[in-house]
N, C-alpha and C. Protein backbone atom coordinates (compact mmCIF):
# COMPACT_ATOMS: atom_id res chain seq x y z
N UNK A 1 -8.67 31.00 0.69
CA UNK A 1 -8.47 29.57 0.72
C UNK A 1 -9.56 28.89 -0.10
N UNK A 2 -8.98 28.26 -1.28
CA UNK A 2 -10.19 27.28 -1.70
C UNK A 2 -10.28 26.09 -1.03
N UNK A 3 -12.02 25.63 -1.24
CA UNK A 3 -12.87 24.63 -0.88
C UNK A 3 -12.56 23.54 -1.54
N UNK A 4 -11.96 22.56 -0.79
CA UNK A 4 -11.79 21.29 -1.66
C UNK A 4 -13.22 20.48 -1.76
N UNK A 5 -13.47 20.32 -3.14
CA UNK A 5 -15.28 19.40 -3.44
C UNK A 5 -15.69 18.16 -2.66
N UNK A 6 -16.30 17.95 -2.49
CA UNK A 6 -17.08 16.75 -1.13
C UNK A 6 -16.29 15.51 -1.89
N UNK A 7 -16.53 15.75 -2.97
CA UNK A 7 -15.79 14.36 -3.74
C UNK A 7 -14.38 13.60 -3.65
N UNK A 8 -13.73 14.93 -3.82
CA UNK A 8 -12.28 14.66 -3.47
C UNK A 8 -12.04 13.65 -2.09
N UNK A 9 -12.52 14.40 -0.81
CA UNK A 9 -12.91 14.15 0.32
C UNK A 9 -12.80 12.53 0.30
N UNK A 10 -14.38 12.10 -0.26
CA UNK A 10 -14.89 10.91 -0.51
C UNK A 10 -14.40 9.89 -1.08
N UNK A 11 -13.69 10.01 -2.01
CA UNK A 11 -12.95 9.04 -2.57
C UNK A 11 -11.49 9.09 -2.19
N UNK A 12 -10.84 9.94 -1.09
CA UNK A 12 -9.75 9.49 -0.20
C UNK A 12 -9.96 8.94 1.09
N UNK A 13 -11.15 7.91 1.12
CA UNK A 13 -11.44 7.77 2.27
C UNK A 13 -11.70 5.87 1.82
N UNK A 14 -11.09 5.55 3.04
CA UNK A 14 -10.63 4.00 2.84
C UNK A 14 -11.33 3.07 4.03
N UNK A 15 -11.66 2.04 3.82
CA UNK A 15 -12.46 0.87 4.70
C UNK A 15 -10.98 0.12 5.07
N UNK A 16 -10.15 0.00 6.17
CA UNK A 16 -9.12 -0.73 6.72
C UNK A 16 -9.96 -1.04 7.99
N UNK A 17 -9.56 -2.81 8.29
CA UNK A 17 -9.55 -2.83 9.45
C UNK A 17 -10.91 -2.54 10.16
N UNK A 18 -12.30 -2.43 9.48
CA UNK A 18 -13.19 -2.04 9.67
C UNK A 18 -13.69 -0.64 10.49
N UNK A 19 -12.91 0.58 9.84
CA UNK A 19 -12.89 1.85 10.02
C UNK A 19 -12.66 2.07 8.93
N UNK A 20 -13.76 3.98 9.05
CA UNK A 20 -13.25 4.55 7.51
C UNK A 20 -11.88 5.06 8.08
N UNK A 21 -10.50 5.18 7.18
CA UNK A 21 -9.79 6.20 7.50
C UNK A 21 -9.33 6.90 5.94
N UNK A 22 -8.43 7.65 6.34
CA UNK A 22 -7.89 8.23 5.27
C UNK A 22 -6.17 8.08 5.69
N UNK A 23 -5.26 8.35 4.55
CA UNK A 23 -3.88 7.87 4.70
C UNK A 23 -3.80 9.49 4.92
N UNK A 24 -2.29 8.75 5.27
CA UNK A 24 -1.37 10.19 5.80
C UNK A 24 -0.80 11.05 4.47
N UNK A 25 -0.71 10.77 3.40
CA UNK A 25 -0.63 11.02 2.29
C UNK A 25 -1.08 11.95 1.90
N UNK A 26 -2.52 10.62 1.89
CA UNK A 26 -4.00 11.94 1.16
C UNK A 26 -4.41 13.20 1.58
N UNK A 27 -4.30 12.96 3.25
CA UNK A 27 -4.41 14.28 4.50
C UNK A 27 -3.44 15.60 4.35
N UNK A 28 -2.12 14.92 3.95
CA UNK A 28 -0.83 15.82 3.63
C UNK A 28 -1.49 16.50 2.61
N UNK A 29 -1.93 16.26 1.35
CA UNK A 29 -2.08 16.78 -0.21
C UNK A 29 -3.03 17.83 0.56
N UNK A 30 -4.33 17.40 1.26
CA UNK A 30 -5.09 17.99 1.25
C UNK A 30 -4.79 19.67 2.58
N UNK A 31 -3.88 19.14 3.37
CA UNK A 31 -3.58 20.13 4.37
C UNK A 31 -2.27 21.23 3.29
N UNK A 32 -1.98 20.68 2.06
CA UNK A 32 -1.07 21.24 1.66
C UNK A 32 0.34 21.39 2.12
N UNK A 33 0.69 20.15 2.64
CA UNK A 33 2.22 19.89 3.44
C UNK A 33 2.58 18.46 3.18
N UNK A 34 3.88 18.13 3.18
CA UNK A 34 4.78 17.51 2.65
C UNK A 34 4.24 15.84 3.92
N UNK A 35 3.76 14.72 3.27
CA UNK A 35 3.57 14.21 4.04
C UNK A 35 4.81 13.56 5.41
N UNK A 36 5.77 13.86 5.24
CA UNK A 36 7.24 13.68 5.91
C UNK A 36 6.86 14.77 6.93
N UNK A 37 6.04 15.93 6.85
CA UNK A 37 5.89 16.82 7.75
C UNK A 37 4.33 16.71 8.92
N UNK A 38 4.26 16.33 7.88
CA UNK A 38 2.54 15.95 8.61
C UNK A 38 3.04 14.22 9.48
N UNK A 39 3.93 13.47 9.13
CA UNK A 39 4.07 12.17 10.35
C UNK A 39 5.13 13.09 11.79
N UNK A 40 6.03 14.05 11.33
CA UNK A 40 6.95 14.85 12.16
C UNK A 40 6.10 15.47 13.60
N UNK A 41 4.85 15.84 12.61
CA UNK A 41 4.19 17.02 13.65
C UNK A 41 3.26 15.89 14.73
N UNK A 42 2.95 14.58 14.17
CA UNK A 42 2.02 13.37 14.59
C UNK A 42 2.94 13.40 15.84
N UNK A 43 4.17 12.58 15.86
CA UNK A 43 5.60 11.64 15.91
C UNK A 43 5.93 12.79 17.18
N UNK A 44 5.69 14.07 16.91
CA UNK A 44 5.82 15.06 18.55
C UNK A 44 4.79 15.02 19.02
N UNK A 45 3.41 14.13 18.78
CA UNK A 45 2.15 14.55 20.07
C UNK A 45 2.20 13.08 19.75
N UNK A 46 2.46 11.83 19.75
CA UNK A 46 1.94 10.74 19.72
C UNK A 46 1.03 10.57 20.85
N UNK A 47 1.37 10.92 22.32
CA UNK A 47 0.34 10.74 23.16
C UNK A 47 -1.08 10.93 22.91
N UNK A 48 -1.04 11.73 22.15
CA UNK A 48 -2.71 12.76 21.53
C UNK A 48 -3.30 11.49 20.25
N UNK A 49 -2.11 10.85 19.70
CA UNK A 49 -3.00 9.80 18.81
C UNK A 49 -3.11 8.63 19.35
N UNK A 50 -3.92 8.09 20.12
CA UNK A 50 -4.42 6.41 20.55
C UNK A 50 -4.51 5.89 19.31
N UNK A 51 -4.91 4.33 19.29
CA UNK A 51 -5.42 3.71 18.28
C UNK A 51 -6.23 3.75 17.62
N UNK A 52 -7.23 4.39 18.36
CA UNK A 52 -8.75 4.62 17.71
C UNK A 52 -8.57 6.00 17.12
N UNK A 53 -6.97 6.58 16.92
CA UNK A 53 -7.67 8.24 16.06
C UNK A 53 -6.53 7.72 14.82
N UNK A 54 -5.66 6.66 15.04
CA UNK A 54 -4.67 6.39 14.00
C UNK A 54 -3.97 4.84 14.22
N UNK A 55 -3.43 4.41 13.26
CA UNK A 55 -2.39 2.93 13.32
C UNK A 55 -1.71 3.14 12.04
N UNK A 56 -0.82 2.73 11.90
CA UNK A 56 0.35 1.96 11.14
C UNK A 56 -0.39 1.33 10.44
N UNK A 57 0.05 1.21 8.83
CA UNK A 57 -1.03 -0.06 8.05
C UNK A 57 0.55 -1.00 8.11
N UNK A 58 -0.30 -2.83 8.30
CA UNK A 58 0.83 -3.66 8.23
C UNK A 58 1.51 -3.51 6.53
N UNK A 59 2.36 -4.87 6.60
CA UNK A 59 2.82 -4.83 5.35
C UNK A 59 1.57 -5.51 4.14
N UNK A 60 0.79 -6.71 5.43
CA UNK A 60 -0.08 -7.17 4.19
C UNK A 60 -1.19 -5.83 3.89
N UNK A 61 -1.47 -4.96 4.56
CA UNK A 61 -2.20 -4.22 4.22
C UNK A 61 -2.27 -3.25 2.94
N UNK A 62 -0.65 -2.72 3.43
CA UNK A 62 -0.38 -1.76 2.19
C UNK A 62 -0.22 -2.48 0.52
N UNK A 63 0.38 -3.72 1.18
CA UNK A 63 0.23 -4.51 -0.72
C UNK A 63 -1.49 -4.55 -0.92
N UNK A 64 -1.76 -4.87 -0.31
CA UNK A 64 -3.33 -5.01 -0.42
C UNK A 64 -3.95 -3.35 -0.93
N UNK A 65 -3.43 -2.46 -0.55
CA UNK A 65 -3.98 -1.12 -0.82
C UNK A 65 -3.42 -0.95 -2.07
N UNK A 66 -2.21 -0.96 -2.15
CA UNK A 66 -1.45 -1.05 -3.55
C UNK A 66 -2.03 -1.83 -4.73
N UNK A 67 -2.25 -2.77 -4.57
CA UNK A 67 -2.59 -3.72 -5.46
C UNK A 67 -4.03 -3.46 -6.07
N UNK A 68 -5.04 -2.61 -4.92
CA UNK A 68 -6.96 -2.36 -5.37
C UNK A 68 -6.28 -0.81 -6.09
N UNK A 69 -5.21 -0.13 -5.38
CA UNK A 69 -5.49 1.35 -6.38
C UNK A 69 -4.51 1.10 -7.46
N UNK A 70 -5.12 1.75 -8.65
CA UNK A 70 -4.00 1.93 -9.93
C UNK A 70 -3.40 3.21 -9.76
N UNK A 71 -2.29 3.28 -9.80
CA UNK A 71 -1.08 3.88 -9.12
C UNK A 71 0.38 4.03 -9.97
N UNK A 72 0.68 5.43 -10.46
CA UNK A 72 1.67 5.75 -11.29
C UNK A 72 2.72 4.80 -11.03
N UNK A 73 3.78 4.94 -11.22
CA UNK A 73 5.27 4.85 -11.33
C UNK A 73 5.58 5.54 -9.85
N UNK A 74 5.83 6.89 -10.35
CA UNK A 74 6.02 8.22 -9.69
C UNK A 74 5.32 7.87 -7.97
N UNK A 75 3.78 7.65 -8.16
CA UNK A 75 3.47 7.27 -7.01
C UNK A 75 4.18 6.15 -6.09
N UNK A 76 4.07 5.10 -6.57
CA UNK A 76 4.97 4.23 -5.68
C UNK A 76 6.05 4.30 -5.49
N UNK A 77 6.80 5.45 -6.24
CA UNK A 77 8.31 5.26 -5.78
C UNK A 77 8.18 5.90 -4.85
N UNK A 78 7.28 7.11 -3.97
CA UNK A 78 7.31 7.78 -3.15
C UNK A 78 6.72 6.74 -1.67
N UNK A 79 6.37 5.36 -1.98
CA UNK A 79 6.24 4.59 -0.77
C UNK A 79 7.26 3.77 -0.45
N UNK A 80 7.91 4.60 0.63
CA UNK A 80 8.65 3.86 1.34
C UNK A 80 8.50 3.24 2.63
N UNK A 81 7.64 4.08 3.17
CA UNK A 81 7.25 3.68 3.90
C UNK A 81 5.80 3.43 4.54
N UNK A 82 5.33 2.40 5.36
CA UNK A 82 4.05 1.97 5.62
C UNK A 82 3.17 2.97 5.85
N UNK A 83 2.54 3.24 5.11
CA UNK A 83 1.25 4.98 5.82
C UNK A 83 0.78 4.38 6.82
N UNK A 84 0.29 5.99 7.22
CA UNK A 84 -0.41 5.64 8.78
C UNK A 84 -2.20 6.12 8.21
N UNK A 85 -2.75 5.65 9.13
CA UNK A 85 -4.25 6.13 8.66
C UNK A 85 -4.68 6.13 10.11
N UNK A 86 -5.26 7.32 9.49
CA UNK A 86 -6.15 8.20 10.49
C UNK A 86 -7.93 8.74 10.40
N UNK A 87 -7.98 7.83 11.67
CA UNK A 87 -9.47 7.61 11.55
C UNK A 87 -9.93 9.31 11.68
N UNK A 88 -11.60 9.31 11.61
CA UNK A 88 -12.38 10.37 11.53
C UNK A 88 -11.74 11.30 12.82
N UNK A 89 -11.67 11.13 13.91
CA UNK A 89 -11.32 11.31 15.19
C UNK A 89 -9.73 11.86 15.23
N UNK A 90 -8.69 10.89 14.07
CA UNK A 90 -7.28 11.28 14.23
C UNK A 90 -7.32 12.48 13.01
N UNK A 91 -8.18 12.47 12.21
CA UNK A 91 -8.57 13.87 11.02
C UNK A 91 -8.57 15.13 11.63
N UNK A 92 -9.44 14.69 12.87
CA UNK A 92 -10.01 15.95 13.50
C UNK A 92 -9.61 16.57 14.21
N UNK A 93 -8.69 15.55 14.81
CA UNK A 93 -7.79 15.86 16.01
C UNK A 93 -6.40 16.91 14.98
N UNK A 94 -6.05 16.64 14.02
CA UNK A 94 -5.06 16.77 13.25
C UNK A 94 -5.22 18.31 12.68
C-alpha cells in the first residue's frame, strides 16, 4: 500500500462552519472507493455519525465551496449532490 504525502492530506482539508473537515469526495479518492460507496456504508451506521463527526453542506455552502475552488468541467458534473463533510472524529471513525 502506498503512503499518500502529508500534503495531499493538507490541502483536502477545509474550514466549514468553523471546523476543519474534509468532503466525502476527497475521503472516497483517498480510501480508494467510489464516493456513492463511501455515503452507502455512512447511510447504514448513521447512528455512529452525530454532528460533531459529520453534516450535510447547505446549498449556500457548496456554491460557496464551488465558487473558492477552480474546478474542471468533468468535476462539477459529478456534483449532484450536496457533500457531506466529515470532521477529524467522522475521518477516524470512518
Amino acid at each position: 500500500m502506498d503512503l499518500i504525502p502529508q500534503e495531499v492530506i493538507e490541502n483536502k482539508i477545509l474550514l466549514i462552519r468553523g471546523r476543519k473537515v474534509m468532503l466525502d469526495r476527497d475521503l472516497a479518492r483517498l480510501y480508494g472507493v467510489e464516493t456513492r460507496t463511501l455515503n452507502q456504508a455512512v447511510k447504514r451506521n448513521i447512528t455512529r455519525f452525530p454532528e460533531d463527526f459529520m453534516f450535510q453542506l447547505t446549498n449556500e455552502e457548496m456554491e460557496n465551496w464551488k465558487s473558492q475552488i477552480v474546478m474542471s468541467n468533468k468535476d462539477k458534473m459529478g456534483l449532484r449532490k450536496r457533500p457531506y463533510a466529515f470532521t477529524e472524529n467522522g475521518v477516524a471513525y470512518l
